[in-house]
N, C-alpha and C. Protein backbone atom coordinates (compact mmCIF):
# COMPACT_ATOMS: atom_id res chain seq x y z
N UNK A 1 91.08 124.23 107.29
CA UNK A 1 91.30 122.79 107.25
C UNK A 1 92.79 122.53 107.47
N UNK A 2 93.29 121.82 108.45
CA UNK A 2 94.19 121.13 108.75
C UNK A 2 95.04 120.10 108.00
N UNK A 3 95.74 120.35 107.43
CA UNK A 3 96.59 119.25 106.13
C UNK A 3 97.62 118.65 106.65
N UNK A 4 98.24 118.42 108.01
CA UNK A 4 99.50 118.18 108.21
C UNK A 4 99.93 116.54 108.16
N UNK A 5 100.36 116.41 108.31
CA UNK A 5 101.25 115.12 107.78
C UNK A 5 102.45 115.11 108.89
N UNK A 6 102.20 113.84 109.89
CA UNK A 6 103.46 113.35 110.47
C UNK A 6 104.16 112.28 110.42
N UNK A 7 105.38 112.01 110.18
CA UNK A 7 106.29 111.15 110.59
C UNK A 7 106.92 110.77 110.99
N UNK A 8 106.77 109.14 111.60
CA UNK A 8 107.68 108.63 112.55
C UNK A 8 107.99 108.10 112.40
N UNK A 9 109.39 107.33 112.90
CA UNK A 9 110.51 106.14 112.82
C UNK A 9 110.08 105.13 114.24
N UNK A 10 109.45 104.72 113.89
CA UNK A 10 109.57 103.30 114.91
C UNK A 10 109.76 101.80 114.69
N UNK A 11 110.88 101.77 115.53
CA UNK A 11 111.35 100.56 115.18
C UNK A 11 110.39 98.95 115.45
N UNK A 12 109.18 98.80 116.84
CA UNK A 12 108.72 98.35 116.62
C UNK A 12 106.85 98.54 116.37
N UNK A 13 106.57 97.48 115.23
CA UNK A 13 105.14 97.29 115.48
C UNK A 13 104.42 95.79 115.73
N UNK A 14 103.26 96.40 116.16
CA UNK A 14 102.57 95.42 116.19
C UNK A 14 102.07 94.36 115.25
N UNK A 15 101.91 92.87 115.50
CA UNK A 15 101.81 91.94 114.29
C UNK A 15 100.43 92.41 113.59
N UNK A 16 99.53 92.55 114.56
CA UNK A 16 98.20 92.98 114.05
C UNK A 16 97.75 94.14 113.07
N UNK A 17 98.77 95.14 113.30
CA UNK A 17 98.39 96.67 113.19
C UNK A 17 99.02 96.65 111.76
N UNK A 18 100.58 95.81 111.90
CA UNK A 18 100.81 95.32 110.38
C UNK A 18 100.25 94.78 109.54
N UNK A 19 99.49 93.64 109.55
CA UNK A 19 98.43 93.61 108.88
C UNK A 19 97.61 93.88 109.06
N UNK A 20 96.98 94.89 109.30
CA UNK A 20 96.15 96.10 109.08
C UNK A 20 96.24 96.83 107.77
N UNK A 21 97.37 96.86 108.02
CA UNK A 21 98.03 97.98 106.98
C UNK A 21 97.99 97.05 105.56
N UNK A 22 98.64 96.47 105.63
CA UNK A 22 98.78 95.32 104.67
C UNK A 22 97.52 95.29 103.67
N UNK A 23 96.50 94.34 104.63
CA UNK A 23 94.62 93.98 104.20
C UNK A 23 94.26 95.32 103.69
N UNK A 24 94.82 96.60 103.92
CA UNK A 24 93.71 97.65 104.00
C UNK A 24 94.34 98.08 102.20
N UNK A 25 95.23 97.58 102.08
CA UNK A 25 95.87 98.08 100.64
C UNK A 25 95.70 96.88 99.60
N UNK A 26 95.01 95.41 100.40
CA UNK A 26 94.47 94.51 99.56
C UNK A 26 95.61 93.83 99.27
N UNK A 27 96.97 93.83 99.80
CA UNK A 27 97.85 92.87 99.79
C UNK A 27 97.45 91.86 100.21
N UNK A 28 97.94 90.72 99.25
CA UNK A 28 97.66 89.19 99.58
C UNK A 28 98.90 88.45 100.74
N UNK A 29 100.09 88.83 100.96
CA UNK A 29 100.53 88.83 102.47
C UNK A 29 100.00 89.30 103.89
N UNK A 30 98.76 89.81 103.51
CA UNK A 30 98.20 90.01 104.90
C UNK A 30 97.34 88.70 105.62
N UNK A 31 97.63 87.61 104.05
CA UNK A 31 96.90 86.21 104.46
C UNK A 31 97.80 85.38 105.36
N UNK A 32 99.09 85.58 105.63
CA UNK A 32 100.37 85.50 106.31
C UNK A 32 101.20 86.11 107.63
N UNK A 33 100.16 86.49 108.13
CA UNK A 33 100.41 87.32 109.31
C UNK A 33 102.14 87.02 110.21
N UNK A 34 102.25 85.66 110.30
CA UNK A 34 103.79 85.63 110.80
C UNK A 34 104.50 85.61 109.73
N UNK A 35 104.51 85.30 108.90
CA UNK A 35 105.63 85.36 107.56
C UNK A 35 106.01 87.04 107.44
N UNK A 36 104.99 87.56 107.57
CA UNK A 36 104.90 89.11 107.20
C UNK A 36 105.41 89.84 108.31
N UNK A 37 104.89 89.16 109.69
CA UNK A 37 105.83 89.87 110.93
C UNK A 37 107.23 89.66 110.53
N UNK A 38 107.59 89.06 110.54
CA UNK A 38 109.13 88.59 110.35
C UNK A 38 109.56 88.60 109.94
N UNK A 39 109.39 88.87 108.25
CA UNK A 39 110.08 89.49 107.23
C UNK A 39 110.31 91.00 107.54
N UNK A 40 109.06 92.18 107.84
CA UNK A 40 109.33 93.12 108.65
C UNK A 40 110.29 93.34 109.81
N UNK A 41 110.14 92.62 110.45
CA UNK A 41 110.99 92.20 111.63
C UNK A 41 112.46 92.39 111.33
N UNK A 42 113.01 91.41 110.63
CA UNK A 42 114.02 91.42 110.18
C UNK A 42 114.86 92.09 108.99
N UNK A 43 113.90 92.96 108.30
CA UNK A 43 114.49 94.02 107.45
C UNK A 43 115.18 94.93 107.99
């Protein structure tokens, strides 16, 4: 069985894929899709 683990630095993502991520952990900013781009965005 295969365990590996990768990581990457990318600077951009997608608005969607971000909240993806967001909804999938049951954060209530994923109800905010541009607020949440753009706070990302601009961090």
């Amino acid at each position: 069985m295969n365990k590996e683990l990768t990581f990457k630095y990318e600077k951009e993502i997608g608005k969607n894929k971000l909240v993806e991520l967001f909804d999938s952990v049951g954060w209530k900013t994923a109800e905010y899709p541009n607020r949440l781009y753009n706070a990302i965005k601009n961090s």
